[in-house]
Protein backbone atom coordinates (compact mmCIF):
# COMPACT_ATOMS: atom_id res chain seq x y z
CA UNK A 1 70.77 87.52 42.62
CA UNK A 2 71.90 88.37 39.39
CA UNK A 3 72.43 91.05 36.65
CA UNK A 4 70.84 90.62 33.31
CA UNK A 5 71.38 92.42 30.44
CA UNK A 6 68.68 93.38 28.12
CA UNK A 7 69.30 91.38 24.70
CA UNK A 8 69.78 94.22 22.63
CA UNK A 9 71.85 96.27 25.34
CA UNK A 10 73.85 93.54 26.78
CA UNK A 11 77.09 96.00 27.90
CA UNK A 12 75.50 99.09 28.80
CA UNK A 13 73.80 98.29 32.20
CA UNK A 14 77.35 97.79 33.68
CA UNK A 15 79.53 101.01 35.17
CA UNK A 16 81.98 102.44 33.07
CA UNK A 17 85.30 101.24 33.94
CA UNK A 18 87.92 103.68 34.72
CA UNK A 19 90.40 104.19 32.09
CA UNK A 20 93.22 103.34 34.82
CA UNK A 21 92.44 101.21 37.64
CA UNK A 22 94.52 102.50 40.67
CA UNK A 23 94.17 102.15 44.76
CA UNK A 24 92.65 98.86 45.93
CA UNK A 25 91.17 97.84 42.88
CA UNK A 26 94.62 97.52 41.28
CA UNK A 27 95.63 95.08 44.24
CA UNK A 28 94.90 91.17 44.62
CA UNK A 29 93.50 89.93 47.71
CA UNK A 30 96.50 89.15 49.70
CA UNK A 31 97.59 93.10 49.45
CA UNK A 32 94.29 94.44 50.24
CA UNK A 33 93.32 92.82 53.08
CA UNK A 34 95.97 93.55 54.84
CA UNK A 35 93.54 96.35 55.94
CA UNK A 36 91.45 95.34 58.84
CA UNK A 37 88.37 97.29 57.97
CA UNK A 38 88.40 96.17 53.81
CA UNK A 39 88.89 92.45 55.04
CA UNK A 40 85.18 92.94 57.47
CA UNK A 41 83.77 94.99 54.42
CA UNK A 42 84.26 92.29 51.50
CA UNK A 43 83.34 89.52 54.21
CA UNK A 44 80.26 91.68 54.83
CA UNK A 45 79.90 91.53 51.18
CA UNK A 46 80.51 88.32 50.31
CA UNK A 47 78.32 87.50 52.97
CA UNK A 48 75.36 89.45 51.55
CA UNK A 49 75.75 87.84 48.30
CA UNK A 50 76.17 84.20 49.37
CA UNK A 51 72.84 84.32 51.09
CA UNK A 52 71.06 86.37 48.29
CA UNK A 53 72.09 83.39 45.71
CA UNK A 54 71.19 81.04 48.35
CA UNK A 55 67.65 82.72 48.44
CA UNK A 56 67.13 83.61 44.66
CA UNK A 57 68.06 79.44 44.01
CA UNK A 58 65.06 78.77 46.66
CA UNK A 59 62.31 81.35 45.50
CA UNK A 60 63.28 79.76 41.73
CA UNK A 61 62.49 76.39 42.97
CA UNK A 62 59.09 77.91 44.36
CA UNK A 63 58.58 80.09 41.25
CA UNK A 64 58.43 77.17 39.17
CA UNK A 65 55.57 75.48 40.91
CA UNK A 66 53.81 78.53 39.08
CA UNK A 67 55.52 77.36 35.48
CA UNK A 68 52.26 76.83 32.97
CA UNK A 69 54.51 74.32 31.32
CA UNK A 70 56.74 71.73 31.57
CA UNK A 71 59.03 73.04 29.91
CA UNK A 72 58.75 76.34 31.61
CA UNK A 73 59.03 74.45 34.78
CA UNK A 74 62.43 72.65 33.54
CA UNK A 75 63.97 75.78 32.33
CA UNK A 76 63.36 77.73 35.91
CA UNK A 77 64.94 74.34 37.66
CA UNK A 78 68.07 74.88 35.30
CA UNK A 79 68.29 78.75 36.70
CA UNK A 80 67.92 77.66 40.16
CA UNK A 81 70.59 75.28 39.70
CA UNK A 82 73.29 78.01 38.54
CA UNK A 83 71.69 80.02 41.27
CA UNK A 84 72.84 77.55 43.49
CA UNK A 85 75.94 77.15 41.94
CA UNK A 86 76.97 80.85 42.49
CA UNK A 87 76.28 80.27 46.00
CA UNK A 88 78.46 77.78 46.38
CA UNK A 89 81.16 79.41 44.43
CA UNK A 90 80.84 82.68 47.33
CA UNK A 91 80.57 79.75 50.37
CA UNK A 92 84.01 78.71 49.59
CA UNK A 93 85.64 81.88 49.16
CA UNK A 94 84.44 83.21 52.83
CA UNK A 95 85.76 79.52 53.66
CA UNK A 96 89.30 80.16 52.22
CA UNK A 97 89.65 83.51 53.28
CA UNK A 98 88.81 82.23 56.73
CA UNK A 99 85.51 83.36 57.55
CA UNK A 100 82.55 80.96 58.62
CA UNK A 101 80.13 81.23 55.29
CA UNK A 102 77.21 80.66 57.84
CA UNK A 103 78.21 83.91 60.20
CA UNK A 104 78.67 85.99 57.23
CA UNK A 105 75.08 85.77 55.99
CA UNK A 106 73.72 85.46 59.31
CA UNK A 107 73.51 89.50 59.17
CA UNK A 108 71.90 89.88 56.13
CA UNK A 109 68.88 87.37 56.60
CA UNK A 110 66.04 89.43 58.21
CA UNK A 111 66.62 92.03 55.25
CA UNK A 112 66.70 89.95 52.67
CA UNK A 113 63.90 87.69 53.61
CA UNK A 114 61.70 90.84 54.63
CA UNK A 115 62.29 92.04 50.87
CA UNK A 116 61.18 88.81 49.49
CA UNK A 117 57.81 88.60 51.78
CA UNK A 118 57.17 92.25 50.41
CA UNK A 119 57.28 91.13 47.22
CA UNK A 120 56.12 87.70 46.57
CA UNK A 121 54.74 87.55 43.13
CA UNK A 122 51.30 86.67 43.18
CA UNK A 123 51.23 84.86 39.38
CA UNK A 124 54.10 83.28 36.83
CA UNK A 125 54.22 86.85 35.28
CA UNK A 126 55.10 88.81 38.41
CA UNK A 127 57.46 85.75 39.15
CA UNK A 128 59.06 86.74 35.80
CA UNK A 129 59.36 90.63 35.85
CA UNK A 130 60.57 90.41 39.34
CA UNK A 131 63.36 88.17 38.82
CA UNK A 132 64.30 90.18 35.31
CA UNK A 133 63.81 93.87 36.95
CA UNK A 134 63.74 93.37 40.69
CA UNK A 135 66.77 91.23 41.50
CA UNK A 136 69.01 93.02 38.70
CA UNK A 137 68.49 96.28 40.81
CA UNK A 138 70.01 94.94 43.55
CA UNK A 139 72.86 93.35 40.98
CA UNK A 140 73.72 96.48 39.31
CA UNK A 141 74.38 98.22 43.28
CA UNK A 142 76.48 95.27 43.66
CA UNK A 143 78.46 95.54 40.64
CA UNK A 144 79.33 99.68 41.48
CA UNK A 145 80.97 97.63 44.22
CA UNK A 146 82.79 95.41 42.74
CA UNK A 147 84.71 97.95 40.21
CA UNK A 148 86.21 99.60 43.82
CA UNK A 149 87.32 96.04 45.18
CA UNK A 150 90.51 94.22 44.63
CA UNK A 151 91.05 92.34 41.45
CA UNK A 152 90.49 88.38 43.08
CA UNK A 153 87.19 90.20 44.83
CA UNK A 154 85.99 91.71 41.81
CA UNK A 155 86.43 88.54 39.55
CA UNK A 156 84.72 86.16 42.10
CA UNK A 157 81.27 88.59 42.52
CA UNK A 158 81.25 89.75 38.92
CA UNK A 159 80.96 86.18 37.73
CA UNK A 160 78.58 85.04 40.67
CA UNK A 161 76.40 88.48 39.17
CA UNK A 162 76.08 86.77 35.88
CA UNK A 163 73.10 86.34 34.37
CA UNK A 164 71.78 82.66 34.65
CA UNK A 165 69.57 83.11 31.52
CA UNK A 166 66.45 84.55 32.71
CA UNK A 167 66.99 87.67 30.96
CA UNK A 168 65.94 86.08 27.35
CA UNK A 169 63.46 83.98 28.62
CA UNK A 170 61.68 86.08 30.80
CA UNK A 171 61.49 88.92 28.22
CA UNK A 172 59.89 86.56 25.50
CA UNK A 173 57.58 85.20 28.09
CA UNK A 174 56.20 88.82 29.16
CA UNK A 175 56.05 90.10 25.86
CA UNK A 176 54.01 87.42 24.45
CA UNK A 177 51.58 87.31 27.35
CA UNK A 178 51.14 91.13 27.15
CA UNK A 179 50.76 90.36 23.20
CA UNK A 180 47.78 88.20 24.00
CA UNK A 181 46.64 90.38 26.81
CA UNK A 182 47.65 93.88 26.42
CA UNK A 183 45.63 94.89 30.01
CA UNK A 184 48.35 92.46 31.70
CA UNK A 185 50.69 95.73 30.44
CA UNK A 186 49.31 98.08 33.05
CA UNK A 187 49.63 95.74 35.80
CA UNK A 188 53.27 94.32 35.49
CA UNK A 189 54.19 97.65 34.83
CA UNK A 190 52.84 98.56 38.58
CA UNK A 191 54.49 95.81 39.58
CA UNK A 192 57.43 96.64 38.21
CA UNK A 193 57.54 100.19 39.78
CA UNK A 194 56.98 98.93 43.00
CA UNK A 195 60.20 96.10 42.51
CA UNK A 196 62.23 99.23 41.92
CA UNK A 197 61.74 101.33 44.93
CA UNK A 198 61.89 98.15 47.31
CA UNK A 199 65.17 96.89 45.72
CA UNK A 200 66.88 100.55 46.24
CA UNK A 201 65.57 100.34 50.02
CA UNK A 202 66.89 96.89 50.60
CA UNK A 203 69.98 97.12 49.02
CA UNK A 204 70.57 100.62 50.86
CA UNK A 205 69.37 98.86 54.23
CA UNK A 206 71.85 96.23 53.42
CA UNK A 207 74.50 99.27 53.17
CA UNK A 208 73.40 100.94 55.99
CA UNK A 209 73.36 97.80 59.21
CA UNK A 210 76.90 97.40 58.45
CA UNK A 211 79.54 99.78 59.00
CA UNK A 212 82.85 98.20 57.83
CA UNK A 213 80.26 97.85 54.11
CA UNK A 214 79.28 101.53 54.89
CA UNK A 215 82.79 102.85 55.90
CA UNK A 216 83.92 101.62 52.33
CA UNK A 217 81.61 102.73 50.48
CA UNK A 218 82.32 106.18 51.89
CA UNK A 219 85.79 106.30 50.88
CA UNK A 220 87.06 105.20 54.65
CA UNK A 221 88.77 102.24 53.05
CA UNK A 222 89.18 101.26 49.52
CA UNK A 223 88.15 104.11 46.73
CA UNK A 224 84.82 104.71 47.74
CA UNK A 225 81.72 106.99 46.68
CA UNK A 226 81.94 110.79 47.04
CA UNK A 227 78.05 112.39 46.79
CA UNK A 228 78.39 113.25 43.63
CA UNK A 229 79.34 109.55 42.73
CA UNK A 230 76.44 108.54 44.52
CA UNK A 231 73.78 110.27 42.56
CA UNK A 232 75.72 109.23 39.65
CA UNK A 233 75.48 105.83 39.91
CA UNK A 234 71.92 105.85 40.75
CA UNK A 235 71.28 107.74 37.96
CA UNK A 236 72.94 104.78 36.16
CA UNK A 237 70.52 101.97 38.11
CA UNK A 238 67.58 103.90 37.25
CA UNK A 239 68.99 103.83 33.21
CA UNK A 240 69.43 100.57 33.25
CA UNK A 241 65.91 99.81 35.12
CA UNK A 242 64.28 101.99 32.21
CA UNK A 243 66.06 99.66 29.72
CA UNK A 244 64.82 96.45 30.92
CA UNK A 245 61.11 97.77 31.36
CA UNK A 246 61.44 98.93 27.80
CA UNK A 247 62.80 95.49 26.64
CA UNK A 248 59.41 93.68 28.54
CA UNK A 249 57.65 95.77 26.59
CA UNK A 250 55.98 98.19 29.97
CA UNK A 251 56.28 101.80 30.56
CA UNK A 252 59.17 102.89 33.29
């Protein structure tokens, strides 16, 4: 799970960040979570994340059985490998913080597996877009997240959000297959449309099981969403949605 910027946008996908950073987010770990109810919300989080690395390194793997080349095939190995990486990187945080990694995914499994068997690419190409469009979705909720978190928090999941290097590749692959096959257009395009609203669902779904995540979010603990800040920062996803399907080279 990652966020990728388009190449000629790379900043503006990412929430504006607040001209003074005050509350929670101005605090380091050992302040924060202090709180009961912050400390279950960024395990919950934390949690969510570790296994969504641990399942975008094991669909990469998968995906590359698909690769037309070698080469392709090596360069989805290397982004599997970061994936993998960034899971480790979230495993040892729950472990110094004190939670059991393995508990703190448990939760999010079922949804996160049931969004991946909904939308198993069936080619390289889908493979592609989803990984480019679908998974950065998800990323982009994660990172309105992270700017309400405390400083340590923030740092860890911002880097672990980072793209892996798909973004480049994946957009010159697409492009030049559409180039060569302009019907191929039309139908990553559906594709596409269909990654966005299952993203949203999951990630909301995700929200929605737990309520120390939801109670957060909310503005219980931490600075969280109003409902104007909500619509607001989906108004943001879709922007940034628009901009990657325009940098493929498809219709939004």
């Amino acid at each position: 799970m990652r966020f990728m910027e388009t190449p000629d946008t790379p900043a503006e996908s990412a929430p504006e960040s607040p001209a003074e950073v005050t509350g929670v987010a101005a605090q380091n770990w050992a302040k924060a979570s202090a709180e009961p109810h912050y400390r279950a919300a960024v395990v919950d989080l934390l949690g969510a994340l570790a296994y969504g690395e641990l399942a975008a390194f094991e669909r990469l793997a998968e995906d590359a059985k698909l690769a037309p080349t070698l080469g392709d095939k090596a360069e989805l190995a290397k982004m599997a490998s970061a994936e993998f990486h960034h899971f480790e990187q979230l495993r040892d945080r729950l472990s110094a913080i004190g939670a059991e990694p393995t508990e703190a995914m448990e939760p999010f499994v079922a949804a996160l597996d049931g969004f991946h068997r909904q939308t198993a690419p069936s080619d390289w190409l889908e493979g592609l877009v989803k990984a480019y469009v679908g998974d950065s979705i998800a990323s982009d909720f994660y990172r309105e997240v992270a700017a309400r978190l405390d400083a340590d928090t923030r740092e860890l999941v911002l880097a672990v959000l980072d793209d892996t290097g798909h973004a480049s590749f994946a957009v010159e692959k697409v492009r030049a297959a559409i180039e060569a096959d302009p019907r191929v257009g039309g139908r990553l395009a559906l594709w596409a449309r269909r990654l966005m609203g299952e993203a949203l669902s999951q990630s909301q779904r995700v929200v929605a099981d737990r309520d120390a995540l939801s109670t957060m979010l909310v503005g219980g603990v931490a600075d969280g969403f109003d409902l104007a800040e909500v619509g607001r920062m989906f108004s943001r996803i879709t922007e940034a949605h628009t901009k990657r399907m325009a940098a493929l080279g498809l219709a939004a």
